[in-house]
Protein backbone atom coordinates (compact mmCIF):
# COMPACT_ATOMS: atom_id res chain seq x y z
CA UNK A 1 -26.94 203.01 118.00
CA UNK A 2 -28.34 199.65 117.26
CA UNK A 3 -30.21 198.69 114.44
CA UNK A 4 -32.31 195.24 114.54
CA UNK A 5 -34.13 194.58 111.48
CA UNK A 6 -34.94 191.50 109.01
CA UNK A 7 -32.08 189.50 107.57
CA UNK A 8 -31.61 190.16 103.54
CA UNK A 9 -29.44 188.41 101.48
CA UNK A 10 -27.15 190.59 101.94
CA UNK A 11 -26.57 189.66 105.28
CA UNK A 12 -25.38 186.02 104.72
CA UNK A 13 -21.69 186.79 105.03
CA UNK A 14 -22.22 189.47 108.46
CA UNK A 15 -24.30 186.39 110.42
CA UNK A 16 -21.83 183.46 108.89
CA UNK A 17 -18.93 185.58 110.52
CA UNK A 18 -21.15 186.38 113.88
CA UNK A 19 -22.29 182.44 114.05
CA UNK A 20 -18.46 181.22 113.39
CA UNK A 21 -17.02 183.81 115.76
CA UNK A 22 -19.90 182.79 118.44
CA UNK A 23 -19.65 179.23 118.14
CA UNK A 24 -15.86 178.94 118.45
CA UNK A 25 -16.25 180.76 121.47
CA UNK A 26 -18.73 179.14 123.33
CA UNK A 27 -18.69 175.75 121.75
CA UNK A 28 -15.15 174.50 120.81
CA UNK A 29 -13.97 173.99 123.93
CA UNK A 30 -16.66 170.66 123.78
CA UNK A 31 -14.92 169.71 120.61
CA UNK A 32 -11.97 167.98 119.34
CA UNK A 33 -9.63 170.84 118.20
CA UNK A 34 -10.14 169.46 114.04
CA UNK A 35 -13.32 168.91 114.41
CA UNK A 36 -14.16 172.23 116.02
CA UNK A 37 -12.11 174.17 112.91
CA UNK A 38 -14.50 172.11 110.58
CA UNK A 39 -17.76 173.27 112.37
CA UNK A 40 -16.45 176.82 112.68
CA UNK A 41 -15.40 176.87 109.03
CA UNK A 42 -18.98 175.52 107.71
CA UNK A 43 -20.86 178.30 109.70
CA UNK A 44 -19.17 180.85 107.64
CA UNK A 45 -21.06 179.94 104.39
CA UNK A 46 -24.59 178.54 105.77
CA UNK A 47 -26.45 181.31 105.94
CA UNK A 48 -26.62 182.83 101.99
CA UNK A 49 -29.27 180.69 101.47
CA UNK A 50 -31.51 180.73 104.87
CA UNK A 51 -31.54 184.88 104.96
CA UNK A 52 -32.49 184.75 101.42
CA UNK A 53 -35.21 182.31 101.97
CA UNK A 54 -38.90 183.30 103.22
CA UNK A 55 -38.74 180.35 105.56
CA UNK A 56 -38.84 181.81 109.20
CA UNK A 57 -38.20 185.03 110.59
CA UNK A 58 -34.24 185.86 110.69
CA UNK A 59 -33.49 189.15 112.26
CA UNK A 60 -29.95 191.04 112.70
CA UNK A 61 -28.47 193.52 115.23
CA UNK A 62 -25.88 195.92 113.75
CA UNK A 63 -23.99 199.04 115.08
CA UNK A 64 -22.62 201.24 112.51
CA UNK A 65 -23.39 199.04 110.10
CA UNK A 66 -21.99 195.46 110.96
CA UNK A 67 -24.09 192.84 112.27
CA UNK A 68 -23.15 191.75 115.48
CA UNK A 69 -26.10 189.14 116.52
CA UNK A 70 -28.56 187.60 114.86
CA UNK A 71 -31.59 185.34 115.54
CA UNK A 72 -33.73 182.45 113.42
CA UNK A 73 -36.97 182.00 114.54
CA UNK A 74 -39.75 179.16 112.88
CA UNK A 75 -43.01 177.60 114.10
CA UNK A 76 -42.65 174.73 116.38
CA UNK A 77 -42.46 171.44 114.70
CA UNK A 78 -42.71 169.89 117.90
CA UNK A 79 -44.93 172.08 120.31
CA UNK A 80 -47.75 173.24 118.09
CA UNK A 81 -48.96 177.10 118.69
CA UNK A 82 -45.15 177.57 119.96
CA UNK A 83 -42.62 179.62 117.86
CA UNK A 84 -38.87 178.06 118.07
CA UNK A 85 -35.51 179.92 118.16
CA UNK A 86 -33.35 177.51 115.96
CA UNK A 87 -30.18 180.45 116.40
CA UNK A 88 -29.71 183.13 118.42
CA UNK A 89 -26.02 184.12 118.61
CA UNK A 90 -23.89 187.31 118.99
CA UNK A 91 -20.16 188.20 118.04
CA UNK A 92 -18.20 188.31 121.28
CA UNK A 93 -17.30 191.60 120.01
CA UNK A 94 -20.74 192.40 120.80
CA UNK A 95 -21.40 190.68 124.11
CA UNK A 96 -22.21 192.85 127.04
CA UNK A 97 -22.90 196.21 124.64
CA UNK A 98 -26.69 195.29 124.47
CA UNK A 99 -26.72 194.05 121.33
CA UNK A 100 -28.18 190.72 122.27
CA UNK A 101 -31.05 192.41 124.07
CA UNK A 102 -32.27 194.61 121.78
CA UNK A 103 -32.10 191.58 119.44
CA UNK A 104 -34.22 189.23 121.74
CA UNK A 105 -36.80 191.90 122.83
CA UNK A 106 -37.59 192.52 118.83
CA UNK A 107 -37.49 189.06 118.24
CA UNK A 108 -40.20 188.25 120.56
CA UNK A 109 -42.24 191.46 119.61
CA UNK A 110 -42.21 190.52 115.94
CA UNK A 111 -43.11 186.43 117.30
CA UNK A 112 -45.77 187.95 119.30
CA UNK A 113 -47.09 190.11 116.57
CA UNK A 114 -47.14 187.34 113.86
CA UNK A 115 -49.34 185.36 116.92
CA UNK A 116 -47.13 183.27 118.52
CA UNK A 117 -48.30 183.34 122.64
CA UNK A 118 -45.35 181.09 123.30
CA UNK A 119 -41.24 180.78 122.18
CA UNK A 120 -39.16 178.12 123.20
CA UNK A 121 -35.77 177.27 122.33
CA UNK A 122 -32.93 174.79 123.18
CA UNK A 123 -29.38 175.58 124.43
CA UNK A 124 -26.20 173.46 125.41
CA UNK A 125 -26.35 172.45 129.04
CA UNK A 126 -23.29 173.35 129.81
CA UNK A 127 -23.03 177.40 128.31
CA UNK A 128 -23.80 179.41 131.66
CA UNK A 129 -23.59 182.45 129.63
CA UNK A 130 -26.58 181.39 126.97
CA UNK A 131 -28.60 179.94 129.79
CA UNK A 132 -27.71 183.34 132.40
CA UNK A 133 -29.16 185.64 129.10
CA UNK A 134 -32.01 183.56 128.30
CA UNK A 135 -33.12 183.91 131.83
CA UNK A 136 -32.32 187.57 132.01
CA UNK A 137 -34.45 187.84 129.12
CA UNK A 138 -37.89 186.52 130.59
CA UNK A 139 -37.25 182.63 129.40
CA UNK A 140 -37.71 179.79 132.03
CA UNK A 141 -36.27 176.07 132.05
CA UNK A 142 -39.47 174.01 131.46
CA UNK A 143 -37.39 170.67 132.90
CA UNK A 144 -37.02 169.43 129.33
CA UNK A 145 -33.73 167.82 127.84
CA UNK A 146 -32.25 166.18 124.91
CA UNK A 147 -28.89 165.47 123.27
CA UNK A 148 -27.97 167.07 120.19
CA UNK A 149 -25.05 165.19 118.26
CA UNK A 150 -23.07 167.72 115.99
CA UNK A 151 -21.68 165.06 113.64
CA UNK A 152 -18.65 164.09 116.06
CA UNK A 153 -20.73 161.15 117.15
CA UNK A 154 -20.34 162.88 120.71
CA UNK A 155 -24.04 163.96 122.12
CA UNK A 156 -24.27 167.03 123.84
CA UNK A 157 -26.79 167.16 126.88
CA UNK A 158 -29.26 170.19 125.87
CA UNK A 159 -31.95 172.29 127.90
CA UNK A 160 -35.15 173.66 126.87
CA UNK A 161 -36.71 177.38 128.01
CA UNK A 162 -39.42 178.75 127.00
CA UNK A 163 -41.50 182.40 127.39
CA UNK A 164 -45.02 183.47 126.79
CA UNK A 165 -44.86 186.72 125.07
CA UNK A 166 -49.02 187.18 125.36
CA UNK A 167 -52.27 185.23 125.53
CA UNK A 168 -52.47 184.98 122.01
CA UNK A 169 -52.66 181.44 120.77
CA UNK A 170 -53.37 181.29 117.11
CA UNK A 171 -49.86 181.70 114.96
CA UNK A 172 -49.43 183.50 111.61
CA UNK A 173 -47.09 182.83 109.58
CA UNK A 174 -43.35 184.35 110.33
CA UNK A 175 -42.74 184.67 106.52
CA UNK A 176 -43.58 188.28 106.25
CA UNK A 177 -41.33 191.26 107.05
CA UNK A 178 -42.55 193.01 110.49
């Protein structure tokens, strides 16, 4: 059975290990081999802090105990009214169980119930599997791009989707537990 609830502290180690296990999978092939180590490695220990913190809404899918996906969701800095997925990412031991789903439909329930009419988020161009799931789960390509350099000096073209998840316009904070 799957369990999605809110982050606590101690889940900082379960989502390092499901963001370092995600990213080398899906994004070190973009990387120089050393550099890609050093990104994986860093992932491991980021999180501590950010599940422990009231900033944003960070949310965790387990089976059986062990967190397999996560999500990090703030307000907007750029598209006011919006909510933003910073991180959504899921253990490839996890991919194609459901895990991911069940993560993204309570994500946008609790966004939607803490006001948030609108998500968006950004992913790498070039990950068919992010973009396939994103679409799969209600999000559209508004057209939007960027670059995002990781600190190799190498940008990375990016894509924006978004999703309305109701009519409802006026955000609450996502500080509180749902």
């Amino acid at each position: 059975m799957i369990e999605v609830r809110q982050a606590t502290a101690a889940d900082g180690e379960g989502v390092g290990v499901v963001h370092a296990a995600s990213w080398e999978a899906a994004y070190s092939p973009f990387f120089d081999e050393a550099f890609a180590a050093e990104q994986i490695k860093s992932r491991l220990d980021r999180w501590h802090e950010r599940v422990a913190s009231p900033e944003g809404l960070v949310l965790v899918a387990a089976v059986d105990g062990r967190v397999l996906a996560f999500s990090w969701s703030v307000p907007s800095p750029s598209r006011p009214g919006f909510a933003e997925i910073n991180s959504f990412y899921g253990h490839p031991d996890g991919w194609g169980t459901g895990v991911a789903g069940a993560l993204m439909s309570e994500t946008l329930r609790r966004l939607r119930a803490d006001g948030f009419g609108r998500v968006h988020l950004w992913t790498l161009r070039d990950t068919p599997q992010s973009r396939r799931f994103y679409t799969k789960s209600g999000f559209t390509e508004t057209g939007e791009t960027t670059t995002r350099d990781f600190g190799d000096g190498e940008p990375i073209d990016q894509v924006e989707y978004e999703i309305r998840t109701s009519t409802t316009t006026s955000p609450r904070s996502t500080n509180t537990p749902g």
